[in-house]
C-alpha atoms as a PDB file:
ATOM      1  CA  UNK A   1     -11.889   8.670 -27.747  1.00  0.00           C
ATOM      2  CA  UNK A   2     -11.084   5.202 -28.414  1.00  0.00           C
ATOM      3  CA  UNK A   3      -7.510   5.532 -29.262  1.00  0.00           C
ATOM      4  CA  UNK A   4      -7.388   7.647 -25.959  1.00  0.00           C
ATOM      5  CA  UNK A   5      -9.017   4.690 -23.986  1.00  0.00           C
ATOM      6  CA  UNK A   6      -6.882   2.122 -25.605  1.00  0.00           C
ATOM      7  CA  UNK A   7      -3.362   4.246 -24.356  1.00  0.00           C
ATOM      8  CA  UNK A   8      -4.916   4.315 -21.688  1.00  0.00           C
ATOM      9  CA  UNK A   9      -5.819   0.350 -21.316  1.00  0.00           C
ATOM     10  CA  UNK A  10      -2.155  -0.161 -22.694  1.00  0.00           C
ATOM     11  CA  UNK A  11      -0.493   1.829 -20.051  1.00  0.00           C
ATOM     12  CA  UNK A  12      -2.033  -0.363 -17.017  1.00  0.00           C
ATOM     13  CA  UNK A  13      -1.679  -3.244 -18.351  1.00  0.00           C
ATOM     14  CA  UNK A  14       1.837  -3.030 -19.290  1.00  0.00           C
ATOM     15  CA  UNK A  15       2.718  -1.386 -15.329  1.00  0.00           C
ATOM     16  CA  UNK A  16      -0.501  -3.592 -13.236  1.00  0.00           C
ATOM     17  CA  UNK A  17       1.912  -6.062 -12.006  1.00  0.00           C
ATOM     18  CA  UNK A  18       5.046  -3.995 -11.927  1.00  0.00           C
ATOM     19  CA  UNK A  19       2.983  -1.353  -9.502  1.00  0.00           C
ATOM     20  CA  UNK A  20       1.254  -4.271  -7.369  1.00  0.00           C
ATOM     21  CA  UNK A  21       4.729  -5.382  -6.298  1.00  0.00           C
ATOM     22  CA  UNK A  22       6.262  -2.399  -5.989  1.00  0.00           C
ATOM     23  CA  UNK A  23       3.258  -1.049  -3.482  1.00  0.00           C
ATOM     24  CA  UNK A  24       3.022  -4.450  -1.645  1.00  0.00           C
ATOM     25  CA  UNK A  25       6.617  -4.148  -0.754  1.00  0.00           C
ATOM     26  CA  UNK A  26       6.156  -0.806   0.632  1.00  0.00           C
ATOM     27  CA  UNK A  27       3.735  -1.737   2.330  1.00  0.00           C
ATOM     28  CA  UNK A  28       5.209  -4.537   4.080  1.00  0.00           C
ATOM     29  CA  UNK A  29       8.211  -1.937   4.768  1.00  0.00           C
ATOM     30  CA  UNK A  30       5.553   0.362   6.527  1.00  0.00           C
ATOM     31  CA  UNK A  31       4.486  -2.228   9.083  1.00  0.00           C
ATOM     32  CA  UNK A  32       7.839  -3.575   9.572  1.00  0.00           C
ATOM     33  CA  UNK A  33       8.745  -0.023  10.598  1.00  0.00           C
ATOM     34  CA  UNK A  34       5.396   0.351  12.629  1.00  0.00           C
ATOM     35  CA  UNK A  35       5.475  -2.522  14.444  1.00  0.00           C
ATOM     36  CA  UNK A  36       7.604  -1.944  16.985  1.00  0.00           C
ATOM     37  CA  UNK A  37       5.736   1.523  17.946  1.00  0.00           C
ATOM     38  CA  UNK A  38       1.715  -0.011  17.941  1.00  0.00           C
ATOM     39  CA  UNK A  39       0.748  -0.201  21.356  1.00  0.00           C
ATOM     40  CA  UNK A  40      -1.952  -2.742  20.196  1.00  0.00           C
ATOM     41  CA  UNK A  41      -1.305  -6.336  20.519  1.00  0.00           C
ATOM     42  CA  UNK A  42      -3.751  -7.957  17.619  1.00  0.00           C
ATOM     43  CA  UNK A  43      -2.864  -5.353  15.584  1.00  0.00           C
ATOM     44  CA  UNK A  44       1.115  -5.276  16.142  1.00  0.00           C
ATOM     45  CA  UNK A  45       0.347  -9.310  15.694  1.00  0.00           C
ATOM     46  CA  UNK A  46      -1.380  -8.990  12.343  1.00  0.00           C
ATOM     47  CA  UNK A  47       1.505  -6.265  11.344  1.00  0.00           C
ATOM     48  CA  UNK A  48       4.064  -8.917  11.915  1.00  0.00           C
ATOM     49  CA  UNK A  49       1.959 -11.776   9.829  1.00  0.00           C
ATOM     50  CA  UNK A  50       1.885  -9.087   6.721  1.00  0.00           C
ATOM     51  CA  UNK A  51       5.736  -8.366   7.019  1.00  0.00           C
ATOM     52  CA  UNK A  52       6.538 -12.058   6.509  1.00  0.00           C
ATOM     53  CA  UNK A  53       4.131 -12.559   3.387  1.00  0.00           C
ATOM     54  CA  UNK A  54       5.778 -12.158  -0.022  1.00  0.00           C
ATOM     55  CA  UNK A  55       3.986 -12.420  -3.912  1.00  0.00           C
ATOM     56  CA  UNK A  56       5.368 -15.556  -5.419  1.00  0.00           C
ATOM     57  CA  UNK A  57       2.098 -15.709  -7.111  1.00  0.00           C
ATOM     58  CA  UNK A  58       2.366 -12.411  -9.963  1.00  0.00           C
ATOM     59  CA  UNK A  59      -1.296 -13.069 -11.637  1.00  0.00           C
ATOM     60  CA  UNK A  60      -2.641  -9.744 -10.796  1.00  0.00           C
ATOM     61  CA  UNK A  61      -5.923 -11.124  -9.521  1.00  0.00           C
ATOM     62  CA  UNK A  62      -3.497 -12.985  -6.576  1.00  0.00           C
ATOM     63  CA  UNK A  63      -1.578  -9.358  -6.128  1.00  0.00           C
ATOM     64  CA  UNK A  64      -4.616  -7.259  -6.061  1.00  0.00           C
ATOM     65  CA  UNK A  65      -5.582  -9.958  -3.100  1.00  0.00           C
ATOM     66  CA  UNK A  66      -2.580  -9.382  -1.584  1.00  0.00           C
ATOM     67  CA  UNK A  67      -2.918  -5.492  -1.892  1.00  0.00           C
ATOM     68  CA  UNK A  68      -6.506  -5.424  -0.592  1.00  0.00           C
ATOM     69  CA  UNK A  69      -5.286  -7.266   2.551  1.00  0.00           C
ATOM     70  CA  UNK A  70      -2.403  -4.833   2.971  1.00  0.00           C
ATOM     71  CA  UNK A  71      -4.425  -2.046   2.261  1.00  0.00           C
ATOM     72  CA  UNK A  72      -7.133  -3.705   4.889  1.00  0.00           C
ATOM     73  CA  UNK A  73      -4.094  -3.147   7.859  1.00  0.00           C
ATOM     74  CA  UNK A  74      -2.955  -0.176   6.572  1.00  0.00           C
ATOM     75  CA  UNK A  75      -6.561   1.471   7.407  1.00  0.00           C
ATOM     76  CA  UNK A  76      -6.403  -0.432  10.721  1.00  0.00           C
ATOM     77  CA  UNK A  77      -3.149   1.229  11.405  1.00  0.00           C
ATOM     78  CA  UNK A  78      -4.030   4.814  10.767  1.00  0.00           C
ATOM     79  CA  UNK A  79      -7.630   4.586  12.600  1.00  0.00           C
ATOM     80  CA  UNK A  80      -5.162   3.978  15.465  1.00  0.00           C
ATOM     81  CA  UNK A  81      -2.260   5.471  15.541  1.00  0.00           C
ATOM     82  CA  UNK A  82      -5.078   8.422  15.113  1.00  0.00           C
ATOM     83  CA  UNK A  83      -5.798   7.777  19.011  1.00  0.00           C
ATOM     84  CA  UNK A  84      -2.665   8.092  20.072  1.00  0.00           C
ATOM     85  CA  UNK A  85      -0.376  10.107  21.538  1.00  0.00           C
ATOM     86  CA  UNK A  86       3.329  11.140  20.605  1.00  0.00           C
ATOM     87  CA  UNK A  87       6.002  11.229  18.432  1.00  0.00           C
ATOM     88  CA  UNK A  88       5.904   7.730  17.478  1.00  0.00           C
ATOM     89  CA  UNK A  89       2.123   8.201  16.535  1.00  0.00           C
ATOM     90  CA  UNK A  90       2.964  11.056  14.672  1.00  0.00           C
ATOM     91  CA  UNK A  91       5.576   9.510  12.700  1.00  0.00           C
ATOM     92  CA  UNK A  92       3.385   6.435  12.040  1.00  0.00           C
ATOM     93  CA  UNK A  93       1.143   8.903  10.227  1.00  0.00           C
ATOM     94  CA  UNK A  94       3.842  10.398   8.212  1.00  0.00           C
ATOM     95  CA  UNK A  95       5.023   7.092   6.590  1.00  0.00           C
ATOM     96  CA  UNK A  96       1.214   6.507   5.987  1.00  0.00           C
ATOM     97  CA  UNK A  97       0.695   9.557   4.435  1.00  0.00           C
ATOM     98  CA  UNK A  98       3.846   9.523   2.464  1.00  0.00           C
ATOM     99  CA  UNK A  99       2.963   6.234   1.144  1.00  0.00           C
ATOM    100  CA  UNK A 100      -0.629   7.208   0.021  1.00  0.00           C
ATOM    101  CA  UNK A 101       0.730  10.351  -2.272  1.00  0.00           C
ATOM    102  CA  UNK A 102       3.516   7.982  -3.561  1.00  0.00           C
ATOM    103  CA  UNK A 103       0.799   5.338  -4.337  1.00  0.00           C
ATOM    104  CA  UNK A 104      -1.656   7.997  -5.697  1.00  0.00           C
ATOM    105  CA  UNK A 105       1.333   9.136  -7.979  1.00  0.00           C
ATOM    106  CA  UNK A 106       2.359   5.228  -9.585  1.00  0.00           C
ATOM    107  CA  UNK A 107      -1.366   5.021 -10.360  1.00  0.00           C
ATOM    108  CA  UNK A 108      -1.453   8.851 -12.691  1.00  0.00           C
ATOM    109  CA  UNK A 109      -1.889   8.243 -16.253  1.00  0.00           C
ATOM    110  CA  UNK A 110       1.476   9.275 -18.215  1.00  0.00           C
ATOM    111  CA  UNK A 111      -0.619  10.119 -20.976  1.00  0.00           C
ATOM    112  CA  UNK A 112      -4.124  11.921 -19.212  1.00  0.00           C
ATOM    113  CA  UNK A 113      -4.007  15.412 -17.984  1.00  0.00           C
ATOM    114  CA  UNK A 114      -7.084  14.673 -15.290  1.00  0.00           C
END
């Protein structure tokens, strides 16, 4: 069980930054793509700040920050393209959605069959 948990350890620490980036930048793709179809000006605003911001710093504990705030908007963004109407709503969800099965998927354990 300890070997197990070790892999295990191993694994995430040799991908934590590596996944970090990689979902921070999709992220920022997602809003840059939203943007233009939220209705809502704060939130379109705050969209816009997150699209500009970049991770120069790679400590995980400054990615993780970065993620959390990301995350933070992305919530934001589906609670309202939720209320809305249309196509563009509708797509809005779909990149959201997409994004949250890819992210789900670069966090699976290569070596745990949960």
């Amino acid at each position: 069980m300890i070997a197990t948990m070790l892999l295990i350890l191993g694994e995430e620490w040799d991908r934590s930054a590596s996944r970090r980036v990689q979902e921070n930048a999709r992220l920022r793709q997602l809003f840059r793509d939203a943007a233009s179809r939220v209705n809502d000006p704060s939130l379109k605003s705050r969209l816009l700040e997150l699209v500009e911001t970049s991770d120069h710093d790679l400590r995980i504990s400054a990615l993780e920050a970065s993620n959390c705030a990301l995350r933070a908007a992305l919530i934001d963004l589906q609670a309202h393209v939720e209320t809305q109407v249309g196509s563009d709503a509708r797509r809005i969800e779909q990149l959201i959605w997409r994004e949250l099965v890819e992210s789900t998927e670069r966090r699976r354990l290569s070596i745990a069959q949960f």
